[in-house]
Protein backbone atom coordinates (compact mmCIF):
# COMPACT_ATOMS: atom_id res chain seq x y z
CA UNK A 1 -6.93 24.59 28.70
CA UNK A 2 -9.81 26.69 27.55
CA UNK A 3 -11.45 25.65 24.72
CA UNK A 4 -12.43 28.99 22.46
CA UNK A 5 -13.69 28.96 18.65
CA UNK A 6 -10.81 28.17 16.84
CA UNK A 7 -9.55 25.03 18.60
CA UNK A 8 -13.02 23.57 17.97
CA UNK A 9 -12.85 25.20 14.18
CA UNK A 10 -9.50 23.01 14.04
CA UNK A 11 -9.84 20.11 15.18
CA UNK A 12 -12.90 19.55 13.35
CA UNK A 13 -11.29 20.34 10.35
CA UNK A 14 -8.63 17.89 11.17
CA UNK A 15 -10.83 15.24 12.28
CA UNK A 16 -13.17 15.60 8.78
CA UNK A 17 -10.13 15.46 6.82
CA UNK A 18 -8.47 12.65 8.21
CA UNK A 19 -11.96 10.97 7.80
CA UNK A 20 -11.56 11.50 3.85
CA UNK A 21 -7.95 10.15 4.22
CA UNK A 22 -9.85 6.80 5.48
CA UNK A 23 -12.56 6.67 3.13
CA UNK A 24 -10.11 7.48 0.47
CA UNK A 25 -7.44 4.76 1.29
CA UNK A 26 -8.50 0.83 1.18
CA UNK A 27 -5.11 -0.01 3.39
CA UNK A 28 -2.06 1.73 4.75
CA UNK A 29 1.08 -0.25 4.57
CA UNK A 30 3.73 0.56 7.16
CA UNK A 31 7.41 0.62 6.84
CA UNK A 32 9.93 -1.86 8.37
CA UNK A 33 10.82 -0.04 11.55
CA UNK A 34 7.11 0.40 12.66
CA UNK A 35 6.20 -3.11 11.76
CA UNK A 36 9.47 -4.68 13.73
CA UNK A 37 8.07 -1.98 16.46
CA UNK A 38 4.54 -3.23 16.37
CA UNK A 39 5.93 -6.64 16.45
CA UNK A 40 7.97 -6.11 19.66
CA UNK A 41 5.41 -4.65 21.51
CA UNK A 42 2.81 -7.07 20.38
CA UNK A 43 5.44 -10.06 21.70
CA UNK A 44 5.52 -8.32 24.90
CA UNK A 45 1.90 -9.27 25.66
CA UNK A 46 0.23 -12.81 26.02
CA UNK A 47 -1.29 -12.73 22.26
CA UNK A 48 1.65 -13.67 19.77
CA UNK A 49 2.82 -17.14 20.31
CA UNK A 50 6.16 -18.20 20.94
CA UNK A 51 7.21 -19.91 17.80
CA UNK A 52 10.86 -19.83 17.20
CA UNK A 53 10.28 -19.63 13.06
CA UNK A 54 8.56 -16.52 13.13
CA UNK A 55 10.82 -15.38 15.71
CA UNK A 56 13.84 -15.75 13.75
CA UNK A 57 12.09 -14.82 10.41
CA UNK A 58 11.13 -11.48 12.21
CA UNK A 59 14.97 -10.99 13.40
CA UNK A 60 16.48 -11.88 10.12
CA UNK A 61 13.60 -10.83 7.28
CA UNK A 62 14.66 -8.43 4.83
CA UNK A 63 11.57 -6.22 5.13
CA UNK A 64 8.90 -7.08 6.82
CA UNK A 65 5.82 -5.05 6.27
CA UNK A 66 2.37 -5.20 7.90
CA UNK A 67 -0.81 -3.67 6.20
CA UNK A 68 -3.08 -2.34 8.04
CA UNK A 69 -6.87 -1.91 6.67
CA UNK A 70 -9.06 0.14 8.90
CA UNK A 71 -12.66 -0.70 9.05
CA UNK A 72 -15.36 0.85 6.43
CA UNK A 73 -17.02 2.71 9.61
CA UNK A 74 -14.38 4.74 11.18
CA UNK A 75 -13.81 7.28 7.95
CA UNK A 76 -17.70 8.01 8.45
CA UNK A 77 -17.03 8.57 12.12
CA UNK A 78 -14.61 10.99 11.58
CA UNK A 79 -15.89 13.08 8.97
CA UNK A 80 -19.63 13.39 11.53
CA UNK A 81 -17.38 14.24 14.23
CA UNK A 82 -15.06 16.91 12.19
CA UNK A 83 -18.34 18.30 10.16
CA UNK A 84 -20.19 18.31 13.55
CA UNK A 85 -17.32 20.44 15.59
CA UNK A 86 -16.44 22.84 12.46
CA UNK A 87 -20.05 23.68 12.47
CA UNK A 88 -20.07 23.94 16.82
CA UNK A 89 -17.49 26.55 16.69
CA UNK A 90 -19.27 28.53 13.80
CA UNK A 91 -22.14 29.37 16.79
CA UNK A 92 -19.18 29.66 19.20
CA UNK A 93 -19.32 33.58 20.20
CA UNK A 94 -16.09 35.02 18.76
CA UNK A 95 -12.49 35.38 20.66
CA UNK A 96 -12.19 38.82 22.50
């Protein structure tokens, strides 16, 4: 895949407004099928212990909900990396 002006123009655009979303938002809180998701995969490695209370609170909970709070630093990162390939493909030569 060739990468020409406008996919550089768009992704940076993307990437610097998803870095305003995360300096924006303090925490995102997800829904019960992604959290039951998250937990199922997370169960699948060595990490969450084997406690049969929080299994059967996680099989029989009403709605479980985990909140997620991304770290201070990663909105800056994106909106360098989006400002920084918006303004790459502005000295991109044009499309022909």
């Amino acid at each position: 895949m060739h990468w020409n002006r406008t996919r550089y123009f768009t992704v940076g655009v993307v990437l610097f407004l998803l870095g305003i979303q995360f300096r924006v938002v303090d925490s995102f809180v997800l829904n019960e099928p992604t959290t039951k998701a998250l937990y199922n995969a997370a169960k699948r490695s060595q990490m969450v212990s084997t406690d049969p209370l929080s299994n059967a609170y996680m099989q029989v909970a009403p709605s479980p909900r985990k909140t997620v709070k991304p770290p201070e630093w990663l909105g800056w990162v994106l909106l360098t990396v989006g400002g920084v390939m918006s303004l790459h493909a502005m000295v991109l030569p044009k499309d022909s």
